[in-house]
N, C-alpha and C. Protein backbone atom coordinates (compact mmCIF):
# COMPACT_ATOMS: atom_id res chain seq x y z
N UNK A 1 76.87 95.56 89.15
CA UNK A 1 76.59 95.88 90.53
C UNK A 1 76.04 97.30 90.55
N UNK A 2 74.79 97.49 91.05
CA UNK A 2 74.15 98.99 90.86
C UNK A 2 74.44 99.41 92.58
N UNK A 3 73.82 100.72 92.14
CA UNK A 3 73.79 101.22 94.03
C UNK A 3 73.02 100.51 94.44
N UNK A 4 71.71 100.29 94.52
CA UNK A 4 70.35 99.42 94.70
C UNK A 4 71.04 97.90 95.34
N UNK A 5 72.33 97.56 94.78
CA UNK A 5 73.02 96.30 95.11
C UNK A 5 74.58 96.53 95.96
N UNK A 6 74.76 97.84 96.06
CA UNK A 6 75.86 97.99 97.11
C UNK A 6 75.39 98.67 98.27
N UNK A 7 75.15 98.34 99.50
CA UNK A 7 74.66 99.05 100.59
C UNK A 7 76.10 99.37 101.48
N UNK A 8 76.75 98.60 102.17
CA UNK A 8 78.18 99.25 102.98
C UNK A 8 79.32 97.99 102.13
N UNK A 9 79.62 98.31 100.85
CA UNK A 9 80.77 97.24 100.56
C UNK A 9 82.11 97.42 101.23
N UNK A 10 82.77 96.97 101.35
CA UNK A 10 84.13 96.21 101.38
C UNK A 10 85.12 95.34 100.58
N UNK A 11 86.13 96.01 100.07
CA UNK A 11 86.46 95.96 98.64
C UNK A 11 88.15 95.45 99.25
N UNK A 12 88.79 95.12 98.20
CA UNK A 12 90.45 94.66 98.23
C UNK A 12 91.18 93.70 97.13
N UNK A 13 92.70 94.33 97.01
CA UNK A 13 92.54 94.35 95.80
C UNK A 13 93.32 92.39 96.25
N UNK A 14 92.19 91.84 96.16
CA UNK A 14 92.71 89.93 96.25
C UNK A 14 91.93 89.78 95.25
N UNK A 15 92.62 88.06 95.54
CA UNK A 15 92.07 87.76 93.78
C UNK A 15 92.61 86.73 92.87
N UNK A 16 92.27 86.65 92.27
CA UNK A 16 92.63 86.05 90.94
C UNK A 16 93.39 86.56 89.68
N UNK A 17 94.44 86.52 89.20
CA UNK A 17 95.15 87.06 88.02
C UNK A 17 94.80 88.51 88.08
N UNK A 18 93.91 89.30 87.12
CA UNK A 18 93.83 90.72 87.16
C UNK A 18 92.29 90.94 88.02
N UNK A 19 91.89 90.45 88.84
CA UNK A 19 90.34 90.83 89.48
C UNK A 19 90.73 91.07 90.36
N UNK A 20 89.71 91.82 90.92
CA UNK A 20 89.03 92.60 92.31
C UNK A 20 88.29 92.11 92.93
N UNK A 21 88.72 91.90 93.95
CA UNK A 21 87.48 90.91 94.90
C UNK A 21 86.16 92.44 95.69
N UNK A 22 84.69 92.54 95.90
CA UNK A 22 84.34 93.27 96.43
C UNK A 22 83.08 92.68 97.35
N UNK A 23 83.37 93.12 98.53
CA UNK A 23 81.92 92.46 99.25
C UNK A 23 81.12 93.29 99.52
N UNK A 24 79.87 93.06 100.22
CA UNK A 24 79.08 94.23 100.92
C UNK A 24 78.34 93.89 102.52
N UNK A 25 78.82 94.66 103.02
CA UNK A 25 78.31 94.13 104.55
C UNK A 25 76.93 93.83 104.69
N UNK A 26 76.12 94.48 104.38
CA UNK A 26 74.16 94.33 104.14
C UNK A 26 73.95 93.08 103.69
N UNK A 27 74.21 92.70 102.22
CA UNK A 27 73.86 91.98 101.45
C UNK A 27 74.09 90.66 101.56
N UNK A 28 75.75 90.87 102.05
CA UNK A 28 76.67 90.02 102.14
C UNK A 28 77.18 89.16 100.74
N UNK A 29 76.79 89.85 99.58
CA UNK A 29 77.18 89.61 98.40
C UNK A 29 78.77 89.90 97.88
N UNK A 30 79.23 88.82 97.20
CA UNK A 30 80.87 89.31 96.88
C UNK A 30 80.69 89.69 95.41
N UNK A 31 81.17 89.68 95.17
CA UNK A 31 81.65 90.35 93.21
C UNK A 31 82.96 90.10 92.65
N UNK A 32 83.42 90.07 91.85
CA UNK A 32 84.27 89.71 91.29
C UNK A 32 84.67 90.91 90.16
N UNK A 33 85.39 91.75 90.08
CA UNK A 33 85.85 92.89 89.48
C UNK A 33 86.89 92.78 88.18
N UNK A 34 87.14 93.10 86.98
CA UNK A 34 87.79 93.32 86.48
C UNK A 34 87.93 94.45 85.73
N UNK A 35 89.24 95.21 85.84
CA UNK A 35 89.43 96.48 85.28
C UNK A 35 90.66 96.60 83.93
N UNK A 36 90.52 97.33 82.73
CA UNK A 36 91.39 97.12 82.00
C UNK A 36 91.90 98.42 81.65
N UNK A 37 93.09 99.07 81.81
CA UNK A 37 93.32 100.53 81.47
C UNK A 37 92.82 101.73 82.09
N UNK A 38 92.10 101.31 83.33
CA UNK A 38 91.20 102.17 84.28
C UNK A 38 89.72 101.90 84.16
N UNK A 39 89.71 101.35 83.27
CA UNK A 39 87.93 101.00 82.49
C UNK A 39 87.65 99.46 83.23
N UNK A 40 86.71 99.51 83.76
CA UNK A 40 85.49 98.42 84.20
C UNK A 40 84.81 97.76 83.14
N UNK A 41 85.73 96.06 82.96
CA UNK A 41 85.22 95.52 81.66
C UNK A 41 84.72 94.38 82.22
N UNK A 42 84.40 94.02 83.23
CA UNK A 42 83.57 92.80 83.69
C UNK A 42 83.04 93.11 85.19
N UNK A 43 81.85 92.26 85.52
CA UNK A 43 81.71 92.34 86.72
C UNK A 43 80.85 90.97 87.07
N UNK A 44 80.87 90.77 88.42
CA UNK A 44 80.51 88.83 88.49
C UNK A 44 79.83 88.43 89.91
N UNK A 45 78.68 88.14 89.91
CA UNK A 45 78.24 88.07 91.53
C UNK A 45 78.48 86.32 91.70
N UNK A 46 79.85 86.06 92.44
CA UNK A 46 80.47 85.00 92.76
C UNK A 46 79.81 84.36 94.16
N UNK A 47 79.43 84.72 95.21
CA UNK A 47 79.04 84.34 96.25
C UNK A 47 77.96 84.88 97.29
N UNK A 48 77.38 84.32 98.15
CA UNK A 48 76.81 84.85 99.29
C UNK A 48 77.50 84.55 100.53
N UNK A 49 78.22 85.88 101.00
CA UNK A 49 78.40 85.49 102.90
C UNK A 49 77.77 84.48 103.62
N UNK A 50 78.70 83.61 104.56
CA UNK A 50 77.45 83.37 105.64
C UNK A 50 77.42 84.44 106.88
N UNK A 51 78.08 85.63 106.99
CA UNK A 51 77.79 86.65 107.56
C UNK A 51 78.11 87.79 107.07
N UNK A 52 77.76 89.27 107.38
CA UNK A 52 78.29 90.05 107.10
C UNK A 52 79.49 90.65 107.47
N UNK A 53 79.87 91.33 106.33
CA UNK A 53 81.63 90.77 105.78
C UNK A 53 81.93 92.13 107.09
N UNK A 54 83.37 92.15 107.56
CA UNK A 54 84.06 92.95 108.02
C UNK A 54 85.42 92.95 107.50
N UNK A 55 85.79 92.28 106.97
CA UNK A 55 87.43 92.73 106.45
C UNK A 55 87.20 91.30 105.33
N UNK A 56 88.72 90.92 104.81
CA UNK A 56 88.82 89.90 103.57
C UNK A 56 90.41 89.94 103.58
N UNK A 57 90.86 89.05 103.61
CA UNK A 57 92.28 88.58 103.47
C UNK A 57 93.01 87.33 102.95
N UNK A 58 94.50 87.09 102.82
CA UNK A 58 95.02 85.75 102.08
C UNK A 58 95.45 85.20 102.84
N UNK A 59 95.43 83.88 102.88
CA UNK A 59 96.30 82.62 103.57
C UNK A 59 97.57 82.73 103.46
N UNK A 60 98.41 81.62 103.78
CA UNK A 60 99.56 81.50 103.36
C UNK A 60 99.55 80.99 102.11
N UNK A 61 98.81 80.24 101.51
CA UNK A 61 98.64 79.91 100.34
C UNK A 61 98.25 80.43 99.03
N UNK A 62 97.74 82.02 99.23
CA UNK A 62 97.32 82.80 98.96
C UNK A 62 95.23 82.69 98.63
N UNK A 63 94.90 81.92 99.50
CA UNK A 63 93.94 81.82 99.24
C UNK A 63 92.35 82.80 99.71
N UNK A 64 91.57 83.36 99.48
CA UNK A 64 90.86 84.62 100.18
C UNK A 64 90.08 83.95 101.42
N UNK A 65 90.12 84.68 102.54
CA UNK A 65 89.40 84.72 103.95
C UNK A 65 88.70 85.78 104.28
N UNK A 66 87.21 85.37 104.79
CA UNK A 66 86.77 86.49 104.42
C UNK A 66 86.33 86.64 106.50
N UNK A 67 86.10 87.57 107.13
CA UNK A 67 86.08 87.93 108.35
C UNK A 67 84.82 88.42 108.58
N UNK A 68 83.73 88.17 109.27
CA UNK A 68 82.22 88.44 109.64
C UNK A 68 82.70 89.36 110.69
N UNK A 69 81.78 90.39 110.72
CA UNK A 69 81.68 91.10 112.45
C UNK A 69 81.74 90.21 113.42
N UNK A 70 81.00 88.90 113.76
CA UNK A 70 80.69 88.28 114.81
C UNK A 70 82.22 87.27 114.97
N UNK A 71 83.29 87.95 114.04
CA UNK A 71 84.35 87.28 114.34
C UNK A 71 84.58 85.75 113.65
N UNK A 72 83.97 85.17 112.84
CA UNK A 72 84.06 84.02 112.52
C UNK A 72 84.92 84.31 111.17
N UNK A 73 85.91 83.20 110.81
CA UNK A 73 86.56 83.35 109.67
C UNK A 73 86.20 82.35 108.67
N UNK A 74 86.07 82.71 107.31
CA UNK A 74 85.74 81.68 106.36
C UNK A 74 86.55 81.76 104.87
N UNK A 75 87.10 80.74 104.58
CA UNK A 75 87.78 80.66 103.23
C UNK A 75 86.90 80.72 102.13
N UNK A 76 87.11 81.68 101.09
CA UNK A 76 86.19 82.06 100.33
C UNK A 76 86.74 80.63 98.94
N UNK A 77 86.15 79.54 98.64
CA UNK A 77 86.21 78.40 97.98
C UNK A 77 85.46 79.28 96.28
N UNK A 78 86.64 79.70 95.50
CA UNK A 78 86.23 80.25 93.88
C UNK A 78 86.62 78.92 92.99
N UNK A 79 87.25 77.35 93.73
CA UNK A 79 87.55 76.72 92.98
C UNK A 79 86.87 76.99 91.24
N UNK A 80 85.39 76.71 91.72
CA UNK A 80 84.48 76.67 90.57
C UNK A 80 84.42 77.93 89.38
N UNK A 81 85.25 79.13 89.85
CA UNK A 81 85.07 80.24 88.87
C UNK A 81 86.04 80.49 87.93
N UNK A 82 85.40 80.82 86.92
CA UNK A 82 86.16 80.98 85.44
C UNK A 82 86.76 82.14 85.45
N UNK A 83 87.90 82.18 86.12
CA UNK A 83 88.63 83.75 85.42
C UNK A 83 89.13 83.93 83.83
N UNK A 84 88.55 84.83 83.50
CA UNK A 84 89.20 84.23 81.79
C UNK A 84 90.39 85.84 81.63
């Protein structure tokens, strides 16, 4: 993820086992973060918004929700991603 690819992100620490979930309001791109010992050893462009992001949160199930400005809520579906 360069600057060129983060314009206003929105970051939190949800997730999967040891990742970082990060979005960006502009782009509406999410990422997928992993850090080991303070060091940045992976990084993963997992999704596109269908709006731009304003907040990101868990279910009761612990599953990620992600919150648009225009107020609409959407469950962020990583079934398909490989956390290794």
């Amino acid at each position: 993820m360069s600057r060129n690819e983060n314009k206003s992100a929105r970051r939190g620490r949800i997730g999967k086992k040891s990742w970082i979930n990060r979005g960006d309001y502009n782009t509406r791109r999410i990422w997928g973060l992993r850090q080991a010992d303070g060091v940045l050893v992976d990084v993963r462009e997992l999704e596109t918004a269908p709006g731009g992001i304003a907040s990101c949160g868990l279910d009761d199930q612990g599953e990620i929700l992600l919150v648009t400005y225009a107020g609409q809520i959407f469950h962020l579906d990583l079934s398909g991603t490989k956390y290794e």
